[in-house]
Protein backbone atom coordinates (compact mmCIF):
# COMPACT_ATOMS: atom_id res chain seq x y z
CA UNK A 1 -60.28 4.43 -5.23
CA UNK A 2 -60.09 4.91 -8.78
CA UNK A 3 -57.37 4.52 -11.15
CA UNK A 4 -56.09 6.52 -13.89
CA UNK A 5 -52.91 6.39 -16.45
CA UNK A 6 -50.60 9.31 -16.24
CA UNK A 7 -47.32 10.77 -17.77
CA UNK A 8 -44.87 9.70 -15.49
CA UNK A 9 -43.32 13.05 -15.72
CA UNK A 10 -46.62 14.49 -13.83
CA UNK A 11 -46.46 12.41 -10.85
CA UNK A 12 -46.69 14.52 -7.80
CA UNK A 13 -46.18 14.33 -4.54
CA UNK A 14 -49.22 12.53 -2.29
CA UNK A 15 -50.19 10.13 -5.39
CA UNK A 16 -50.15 6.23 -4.67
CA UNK A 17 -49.20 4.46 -7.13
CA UNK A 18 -51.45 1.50 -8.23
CA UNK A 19 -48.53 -0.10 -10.51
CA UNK A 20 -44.11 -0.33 -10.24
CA UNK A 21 -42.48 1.89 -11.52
CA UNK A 22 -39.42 0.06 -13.40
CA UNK A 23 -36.17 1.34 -14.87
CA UNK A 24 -37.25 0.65 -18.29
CA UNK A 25 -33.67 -0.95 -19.57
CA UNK A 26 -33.28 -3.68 -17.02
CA UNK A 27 -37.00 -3.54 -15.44
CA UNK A 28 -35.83 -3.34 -12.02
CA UNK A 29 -38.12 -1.48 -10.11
CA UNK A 30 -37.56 1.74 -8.70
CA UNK A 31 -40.70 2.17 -6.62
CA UNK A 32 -43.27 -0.34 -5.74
CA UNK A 33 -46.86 0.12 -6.16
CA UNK A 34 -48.77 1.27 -3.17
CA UNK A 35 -46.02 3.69 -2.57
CA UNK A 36 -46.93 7.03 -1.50
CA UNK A 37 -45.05 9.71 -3.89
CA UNK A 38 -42.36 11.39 -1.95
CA UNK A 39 -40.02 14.21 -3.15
CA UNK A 40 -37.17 11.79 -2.41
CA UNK A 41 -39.24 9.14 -4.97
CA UNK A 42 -39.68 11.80 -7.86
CA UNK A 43 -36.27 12.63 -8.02
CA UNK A 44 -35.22 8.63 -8.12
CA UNK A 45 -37.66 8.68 -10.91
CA UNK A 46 -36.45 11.32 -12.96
CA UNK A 47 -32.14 10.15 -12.56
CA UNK A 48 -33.28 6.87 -14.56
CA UNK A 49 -35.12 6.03 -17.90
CA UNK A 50 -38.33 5.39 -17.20
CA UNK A 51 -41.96 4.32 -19.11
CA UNK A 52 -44.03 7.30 -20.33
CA UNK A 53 -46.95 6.51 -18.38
CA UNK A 54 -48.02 4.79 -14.61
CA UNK A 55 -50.88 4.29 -13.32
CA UNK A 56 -52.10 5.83 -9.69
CA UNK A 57 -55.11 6.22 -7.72
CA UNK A 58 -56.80 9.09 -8.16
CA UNK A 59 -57.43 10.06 -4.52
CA UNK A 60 -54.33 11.75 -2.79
CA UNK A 61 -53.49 11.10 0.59
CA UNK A 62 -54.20 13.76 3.26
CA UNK A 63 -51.38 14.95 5.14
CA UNK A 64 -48.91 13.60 2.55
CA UNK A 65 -45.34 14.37 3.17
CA UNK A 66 -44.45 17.86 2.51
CA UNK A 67 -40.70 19.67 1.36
CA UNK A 68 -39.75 20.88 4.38
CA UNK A 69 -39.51 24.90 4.78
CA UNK A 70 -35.82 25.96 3.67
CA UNK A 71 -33.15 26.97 5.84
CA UNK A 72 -31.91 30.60 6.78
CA UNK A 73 -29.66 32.33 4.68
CA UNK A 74 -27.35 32.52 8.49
CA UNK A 75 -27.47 28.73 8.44
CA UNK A 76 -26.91 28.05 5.23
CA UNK A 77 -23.55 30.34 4.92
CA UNK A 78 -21.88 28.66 8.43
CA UNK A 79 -22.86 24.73 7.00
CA UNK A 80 -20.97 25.68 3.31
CA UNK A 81 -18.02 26.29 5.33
CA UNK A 82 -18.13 22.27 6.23
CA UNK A 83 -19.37 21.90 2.34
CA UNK A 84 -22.27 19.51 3.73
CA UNK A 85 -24.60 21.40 0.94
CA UNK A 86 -22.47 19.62 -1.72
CA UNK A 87 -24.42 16.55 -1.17
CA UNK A 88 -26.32 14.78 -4.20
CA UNK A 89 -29.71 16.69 -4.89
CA UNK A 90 -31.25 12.70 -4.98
CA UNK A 91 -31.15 12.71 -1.18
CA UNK A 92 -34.35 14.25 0.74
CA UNK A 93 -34.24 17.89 2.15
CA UNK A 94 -34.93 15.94 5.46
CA UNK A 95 -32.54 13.34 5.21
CA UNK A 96 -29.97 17.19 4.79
CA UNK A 97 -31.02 18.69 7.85
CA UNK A 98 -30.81 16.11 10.23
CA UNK A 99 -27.52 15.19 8.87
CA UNK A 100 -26.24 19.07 9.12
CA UNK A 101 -28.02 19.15 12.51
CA UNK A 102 -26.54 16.65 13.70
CA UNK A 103 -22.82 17.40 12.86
CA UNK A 104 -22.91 20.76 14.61
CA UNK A 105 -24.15 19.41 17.74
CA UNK A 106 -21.65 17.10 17.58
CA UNK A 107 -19.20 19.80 16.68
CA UNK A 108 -20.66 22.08 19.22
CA UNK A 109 -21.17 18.95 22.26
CA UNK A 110 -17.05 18.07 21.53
CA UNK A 111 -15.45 21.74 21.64
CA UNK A 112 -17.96 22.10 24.84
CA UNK A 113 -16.48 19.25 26.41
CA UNK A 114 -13.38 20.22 25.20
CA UNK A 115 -13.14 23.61 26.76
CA UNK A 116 -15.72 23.79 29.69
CA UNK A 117 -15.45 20.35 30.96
CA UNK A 118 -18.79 19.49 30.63
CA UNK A 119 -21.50 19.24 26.91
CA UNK A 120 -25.32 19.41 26.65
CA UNK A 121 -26.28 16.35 27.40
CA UNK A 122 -30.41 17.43 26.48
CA UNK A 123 -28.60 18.45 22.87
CA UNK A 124 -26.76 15.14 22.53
CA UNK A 125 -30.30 13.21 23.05
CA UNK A 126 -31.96 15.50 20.74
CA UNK A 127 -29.57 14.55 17.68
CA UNK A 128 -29.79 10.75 18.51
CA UNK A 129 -33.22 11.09 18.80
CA UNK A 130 -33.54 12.33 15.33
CA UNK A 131 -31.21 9.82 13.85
CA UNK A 132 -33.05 6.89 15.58
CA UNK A 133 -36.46 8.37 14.01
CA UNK A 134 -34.91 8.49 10.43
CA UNK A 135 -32.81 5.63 10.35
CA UNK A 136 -37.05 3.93 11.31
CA UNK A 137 -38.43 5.65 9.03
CA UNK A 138 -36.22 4.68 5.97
CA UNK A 139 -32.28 3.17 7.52
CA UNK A 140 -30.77 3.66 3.65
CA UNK A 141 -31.44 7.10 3.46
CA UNK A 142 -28.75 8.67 6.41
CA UNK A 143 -26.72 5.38 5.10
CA UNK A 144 -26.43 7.20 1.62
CA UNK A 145 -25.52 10.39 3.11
CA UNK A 146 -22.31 8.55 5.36
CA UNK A 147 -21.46 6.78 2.26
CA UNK A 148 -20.97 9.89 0.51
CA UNK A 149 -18.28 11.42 2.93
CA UNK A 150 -19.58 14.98 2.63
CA UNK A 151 -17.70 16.57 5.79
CA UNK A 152 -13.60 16.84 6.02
CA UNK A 153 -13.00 16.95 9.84
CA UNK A 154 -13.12 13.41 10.98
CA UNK A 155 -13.32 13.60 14.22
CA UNK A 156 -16.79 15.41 14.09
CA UNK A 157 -18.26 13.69 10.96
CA UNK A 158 -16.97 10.13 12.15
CA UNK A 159 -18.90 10.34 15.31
CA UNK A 160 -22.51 11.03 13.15
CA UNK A 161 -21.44 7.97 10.75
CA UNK A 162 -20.98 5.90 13.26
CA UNK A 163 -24.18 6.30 15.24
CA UNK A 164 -25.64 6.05 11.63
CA UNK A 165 -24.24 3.23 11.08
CA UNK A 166 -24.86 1.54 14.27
CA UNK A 167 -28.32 2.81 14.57
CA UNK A 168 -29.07 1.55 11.36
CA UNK A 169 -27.87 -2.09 12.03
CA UNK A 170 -29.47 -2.33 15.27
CA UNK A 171 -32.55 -1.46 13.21
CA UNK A 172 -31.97 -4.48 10.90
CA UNK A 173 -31.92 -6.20 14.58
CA UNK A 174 -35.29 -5.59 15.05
CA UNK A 175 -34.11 -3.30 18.28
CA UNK A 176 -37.36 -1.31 20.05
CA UNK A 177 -37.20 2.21 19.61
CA UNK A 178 -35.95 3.30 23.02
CA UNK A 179 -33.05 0.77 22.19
CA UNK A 180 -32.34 2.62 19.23
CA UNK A 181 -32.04 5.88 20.53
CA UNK A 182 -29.87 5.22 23.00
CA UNK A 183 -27.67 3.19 20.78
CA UNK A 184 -27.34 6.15 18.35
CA UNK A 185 -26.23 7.95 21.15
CA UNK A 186 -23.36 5.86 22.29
CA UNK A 187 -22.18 6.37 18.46
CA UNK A 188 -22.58 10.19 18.62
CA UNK A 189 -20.43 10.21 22.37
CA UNK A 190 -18.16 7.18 21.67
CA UNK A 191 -15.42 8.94 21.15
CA UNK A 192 -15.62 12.48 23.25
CA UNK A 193 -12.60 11.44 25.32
CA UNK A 194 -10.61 12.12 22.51
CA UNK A 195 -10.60 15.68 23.76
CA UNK A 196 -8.37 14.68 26.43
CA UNK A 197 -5.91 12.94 24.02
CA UNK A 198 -2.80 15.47 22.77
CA UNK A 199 -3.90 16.60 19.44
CA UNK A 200 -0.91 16.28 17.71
CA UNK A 201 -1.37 12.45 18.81
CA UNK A 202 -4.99 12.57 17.52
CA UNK A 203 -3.77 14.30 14.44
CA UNK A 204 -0.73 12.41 13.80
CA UNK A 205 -0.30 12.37 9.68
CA UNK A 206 1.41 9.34 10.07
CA UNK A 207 1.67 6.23 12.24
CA UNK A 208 1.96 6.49 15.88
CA UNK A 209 4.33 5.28 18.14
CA UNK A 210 3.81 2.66 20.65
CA UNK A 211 3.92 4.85 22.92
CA UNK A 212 1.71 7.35 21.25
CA UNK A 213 -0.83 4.44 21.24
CA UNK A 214 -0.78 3.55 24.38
CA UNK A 215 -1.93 7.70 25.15
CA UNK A 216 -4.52 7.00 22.38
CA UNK A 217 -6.00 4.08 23.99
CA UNK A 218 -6.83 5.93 26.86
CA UNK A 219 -9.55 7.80 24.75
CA UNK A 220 -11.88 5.35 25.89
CA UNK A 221 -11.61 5.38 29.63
CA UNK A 222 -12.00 9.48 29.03
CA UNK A 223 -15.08 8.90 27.03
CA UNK A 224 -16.47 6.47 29.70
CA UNK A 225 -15.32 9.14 32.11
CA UNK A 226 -17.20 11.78 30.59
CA UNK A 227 -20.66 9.97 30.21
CA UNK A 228 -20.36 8.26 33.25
CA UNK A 229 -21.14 11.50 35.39
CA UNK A 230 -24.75 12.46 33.66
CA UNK A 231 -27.84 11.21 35.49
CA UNK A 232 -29.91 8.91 32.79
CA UNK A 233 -27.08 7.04 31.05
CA UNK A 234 -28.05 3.72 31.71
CA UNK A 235 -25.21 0.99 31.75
CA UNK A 236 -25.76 -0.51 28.05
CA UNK A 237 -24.89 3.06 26.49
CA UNK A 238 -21.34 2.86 28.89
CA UNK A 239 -20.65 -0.48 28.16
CA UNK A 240 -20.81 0.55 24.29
CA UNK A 241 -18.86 3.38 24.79
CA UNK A 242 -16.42 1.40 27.71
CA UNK A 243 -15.81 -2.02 25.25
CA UNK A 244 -16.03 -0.56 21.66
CA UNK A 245 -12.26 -1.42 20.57
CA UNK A 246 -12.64 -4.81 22.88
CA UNK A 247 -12.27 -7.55 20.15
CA UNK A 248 -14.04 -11.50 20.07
CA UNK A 249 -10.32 -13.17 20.31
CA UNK A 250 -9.08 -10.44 22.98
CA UNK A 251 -6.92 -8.80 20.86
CA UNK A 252 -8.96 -5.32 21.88
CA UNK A 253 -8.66 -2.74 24.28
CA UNK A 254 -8.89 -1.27 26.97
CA UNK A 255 -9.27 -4.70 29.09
CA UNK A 256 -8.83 -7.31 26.69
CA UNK A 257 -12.17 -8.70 26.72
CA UNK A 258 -12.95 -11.90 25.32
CA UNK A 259 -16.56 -12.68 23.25
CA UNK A 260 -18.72 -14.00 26.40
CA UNK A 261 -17.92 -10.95 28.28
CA UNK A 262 -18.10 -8.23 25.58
CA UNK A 263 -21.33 -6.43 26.01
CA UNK A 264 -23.74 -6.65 22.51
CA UNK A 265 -24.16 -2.94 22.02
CA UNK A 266 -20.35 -2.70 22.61
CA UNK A 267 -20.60 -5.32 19.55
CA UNK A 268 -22.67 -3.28 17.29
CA UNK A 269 -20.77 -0.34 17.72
CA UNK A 270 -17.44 -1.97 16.82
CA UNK A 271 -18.78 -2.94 13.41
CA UNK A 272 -19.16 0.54 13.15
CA UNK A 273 -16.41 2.41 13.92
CA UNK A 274 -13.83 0.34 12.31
CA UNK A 275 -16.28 -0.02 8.89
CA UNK A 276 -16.15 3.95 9.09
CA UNK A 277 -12.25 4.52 9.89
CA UNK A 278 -11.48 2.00 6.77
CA UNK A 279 -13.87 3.88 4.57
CA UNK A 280 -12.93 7.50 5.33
CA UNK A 281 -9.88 9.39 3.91
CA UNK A 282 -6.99 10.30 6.70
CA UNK A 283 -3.97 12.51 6.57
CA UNK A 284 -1.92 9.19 6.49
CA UNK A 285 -3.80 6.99 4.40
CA UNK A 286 -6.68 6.77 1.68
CA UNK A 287 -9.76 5.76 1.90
CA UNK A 288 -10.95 1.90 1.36
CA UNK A 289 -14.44 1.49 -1.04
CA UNK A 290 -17.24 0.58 0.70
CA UNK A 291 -17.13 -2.91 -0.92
CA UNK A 292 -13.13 -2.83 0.01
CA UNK A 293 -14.14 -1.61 3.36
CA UNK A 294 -16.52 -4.68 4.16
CA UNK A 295 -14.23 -7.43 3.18
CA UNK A 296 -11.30 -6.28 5.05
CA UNK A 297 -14.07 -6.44 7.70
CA UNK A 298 -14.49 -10.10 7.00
CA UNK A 299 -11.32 -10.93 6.88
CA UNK A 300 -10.61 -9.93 10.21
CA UNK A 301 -14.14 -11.48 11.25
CA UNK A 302 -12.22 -13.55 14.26
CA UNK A 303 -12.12 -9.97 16.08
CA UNK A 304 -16.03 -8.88 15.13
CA UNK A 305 -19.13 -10.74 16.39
CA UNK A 306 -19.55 -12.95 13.18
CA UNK A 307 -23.35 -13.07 12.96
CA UNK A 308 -23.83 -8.90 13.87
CA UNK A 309 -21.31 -8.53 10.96
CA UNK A 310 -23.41 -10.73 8.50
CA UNK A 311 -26.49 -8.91 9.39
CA UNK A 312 -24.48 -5.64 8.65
CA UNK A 313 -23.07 -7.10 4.84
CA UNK A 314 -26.57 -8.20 4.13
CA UNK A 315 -28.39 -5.51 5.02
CA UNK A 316 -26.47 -2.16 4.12
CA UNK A 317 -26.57 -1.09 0.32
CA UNK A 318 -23.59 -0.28 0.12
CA UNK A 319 -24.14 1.68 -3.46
CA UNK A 320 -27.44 2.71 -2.76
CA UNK A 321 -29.05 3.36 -6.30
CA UNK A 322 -27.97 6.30 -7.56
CA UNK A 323 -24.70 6.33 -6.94
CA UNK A 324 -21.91 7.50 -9.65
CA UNK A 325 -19.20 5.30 -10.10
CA UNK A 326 -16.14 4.84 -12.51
CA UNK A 327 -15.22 0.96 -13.23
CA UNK A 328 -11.95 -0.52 -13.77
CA UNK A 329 -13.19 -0.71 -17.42
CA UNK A 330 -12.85 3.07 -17.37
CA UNK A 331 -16.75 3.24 -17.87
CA UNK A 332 -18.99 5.86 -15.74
CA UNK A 333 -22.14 4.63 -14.78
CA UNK A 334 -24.91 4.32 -12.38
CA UNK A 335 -26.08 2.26 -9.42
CA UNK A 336 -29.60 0.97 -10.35
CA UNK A 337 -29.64 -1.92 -8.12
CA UNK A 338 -28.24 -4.87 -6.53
CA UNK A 339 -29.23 -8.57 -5.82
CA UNK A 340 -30.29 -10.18 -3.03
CA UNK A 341 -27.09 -11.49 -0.72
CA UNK A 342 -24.81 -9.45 -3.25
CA UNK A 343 -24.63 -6.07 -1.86
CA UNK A 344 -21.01 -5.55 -2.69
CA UNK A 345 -21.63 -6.52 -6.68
CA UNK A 346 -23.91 -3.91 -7.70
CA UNK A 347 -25.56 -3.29 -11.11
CA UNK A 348 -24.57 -0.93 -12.75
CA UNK A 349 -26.11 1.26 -15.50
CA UNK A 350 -24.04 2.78 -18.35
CA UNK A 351 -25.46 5.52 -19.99
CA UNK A 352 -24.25 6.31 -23.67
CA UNK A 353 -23.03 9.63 -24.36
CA UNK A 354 -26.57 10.85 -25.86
CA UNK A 355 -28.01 9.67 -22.55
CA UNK A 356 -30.75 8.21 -24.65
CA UNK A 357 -29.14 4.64 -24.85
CA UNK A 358 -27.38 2.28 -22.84
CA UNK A 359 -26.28 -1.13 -21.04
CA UNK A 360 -25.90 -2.77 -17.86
CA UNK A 361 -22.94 -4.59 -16.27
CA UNK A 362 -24.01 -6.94 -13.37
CA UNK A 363 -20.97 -6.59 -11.41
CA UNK A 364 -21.99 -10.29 -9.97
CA UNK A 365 -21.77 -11.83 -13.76
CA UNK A 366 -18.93 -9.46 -14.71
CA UNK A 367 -16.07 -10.73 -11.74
CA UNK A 368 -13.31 -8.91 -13.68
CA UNK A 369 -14.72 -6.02 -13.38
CA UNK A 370 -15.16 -3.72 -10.21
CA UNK A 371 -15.35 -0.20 -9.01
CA UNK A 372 -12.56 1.58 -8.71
CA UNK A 373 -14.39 5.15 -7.68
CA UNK A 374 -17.04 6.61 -6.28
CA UNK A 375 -18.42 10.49 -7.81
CA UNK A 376 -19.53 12.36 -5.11
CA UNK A 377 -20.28 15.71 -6.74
């Protein structure tokens, strides 16, 4: 292959790059040589400063990933009403659609359940499916999208963050791809049963009552219930579903289950659900950060399986570049990067009001100051 020096701003999609590309302030890099140029890629490049020129190999790859074919003008007007489209434009058209996919078969799966008795089951595997394949193809991609919190109705958008989530740290497990699937969905069905529940329980704005826990509880012997009956479900899905609030020191629920008996999907899928109810707004109570969110997980790490949890900290950016955020200084800036075994200190990029000039705070060498918001328009 050849090489040749070009304008950064004329990369295109299908190039390889044959150098990094670095942010030119800090000279992190933003994409690696050897990289094929995505759409996802260009638009990275163009939210940060930049060199003027790169160089690439001439010769394009065939059959290079291609912006996927928009969506109807029908489909378009019934996801606005759950104001998914209000998601960053830095996140693939992909990445969208199997994220808005996925909700309404979720959406569509619970009211089934709900009102019939009975869901798709063919649908359910469909959606997992598609989650498993994205979360191989790239796990921080989805991850940026749950981050984000794009959908108001919990119940719906909690079940897609949690089989993202869970999907995505089984992947950092090194799980096969069959074990993937079917992990993602146990998060998508985990908590179905909740459709039996009284929904002015599930909707409580406030605490509930011991007694009003006690009928909550039950959610997960309705959820088992509810899988239980279709042909296919092997046991490891059900025991995810059947032991997700069980806790290491017994403290869970619904049988009190200590660590040696606690199945390791059922694990997994713990880390996810309560990392997603912390880090998700609720009638009764606001929303932890993602950093706040992860060390309220630590501190409770006698209830979670201590090394899945370490694998989760380690692994998940939990400001994936890009990401606006205001700092206690009062200072908006932007995620450019993190460092290795610090994903809850960021670096953070803060552009002066020209946009032509700036500095970085390395929230690792900076322990006074921390983020005290995340910009999600």
């Amino acid at each position: 292959m050849i090489v040749e020096s070009i304008e950064v701003s004329n990369l295109k999609e299908g190039m390889i790059l044959a150098e990094d590309i670095r942010h030119g302030p800090t000279g992190i890099i933003l994409v690696p040589k050897g990289n094929v140029i995505t759409e996802r890629m260009l638009k990275a490049i163009n939210l940060f400063p930049a060199g003027e020129r790169c160089l690439v190999y001439s010769k394009e790859i065939k059959g290079a990933p291609k912006k996927p074919e928009p969506e109807s003008k029908l489909e378009r007007k019934t996801i606005n009403k759950e104001r998914v489209d209000n998601l960053p434009e830095k996140i693939s058209e992909q990445a969208r659609k199997i994220y808005k996919d996925t909700f309404k078969t979720v959406k569509n799966l619970y009211k089934s359940s709900q009102v019939f008795g009975n869901f798709n089951l063919h649908e359910a595997n469909k959606a997992a499916e598609s989650i498993a394949d994205e979360v191989t193809r790239d796990p921080q991609v989805l991850l940026q999208i749950a981050f984000l919190k794009s959908i108001d109705n919990y119940t719906f958008s909690h079940a897609v963050h949690v089989s993202i989530y869970v999907t995505s740290l089984g992947k950092f497990l090194n799980l096969s791809k069959k074990e993937l699937h079917d992990l993602s969905l146990a998060g998508l069905l985990h908590d179905i049963g909740k459709v039996d529940i009284p929904q002015e329980i599930v909707n409580k704005p406030g605490k509930l009552t011991d007694e009003e826990f006690n009928i909550m509880k039950e959610h997960v012997r309705f959820s088992f219930n509810r899988v239980y009956r279709f042909e296919g479900i092997n046991r490891d899905i059900l025991s995810a579903i059947g032991q997700h609030h069980e806790r290491m020191d017994g403290s869970g629920y619904l049988q009190k289950l200590k660590s040696p008996y606690i199945h390791k999907w059922a694990r997994l899928l713990s880390i996810a659900d309560s990392y997603d109810a912390l880090t998700t707004d609720r009638v009764y109570r606001k929303a932890s950060l993602p950093h706040e969110g992860a060390e309220i997980l630590m501190s409770d790490a006698d209830k979670l399986d201590t090394e899945f949890l370490n694998v989760f900290i380690r692994n998940i950016s939990f400001y994936p570049t890009g990401t606006q955020v205001i700092l206690s200084s009062g200072e908006t800036g932007t995620v450019v990067g993190t460092q290795p075994n610090m994903p809850l200190r960021p670096i953070i990029w803060i552009a002066s009001k020209d946009g032509k000039e700036g500095h970085i705070v390395n929230l690792v060498d900076n322990l006074t100051t921390f983020i005290t918001q995340v910009i999600n328009d």
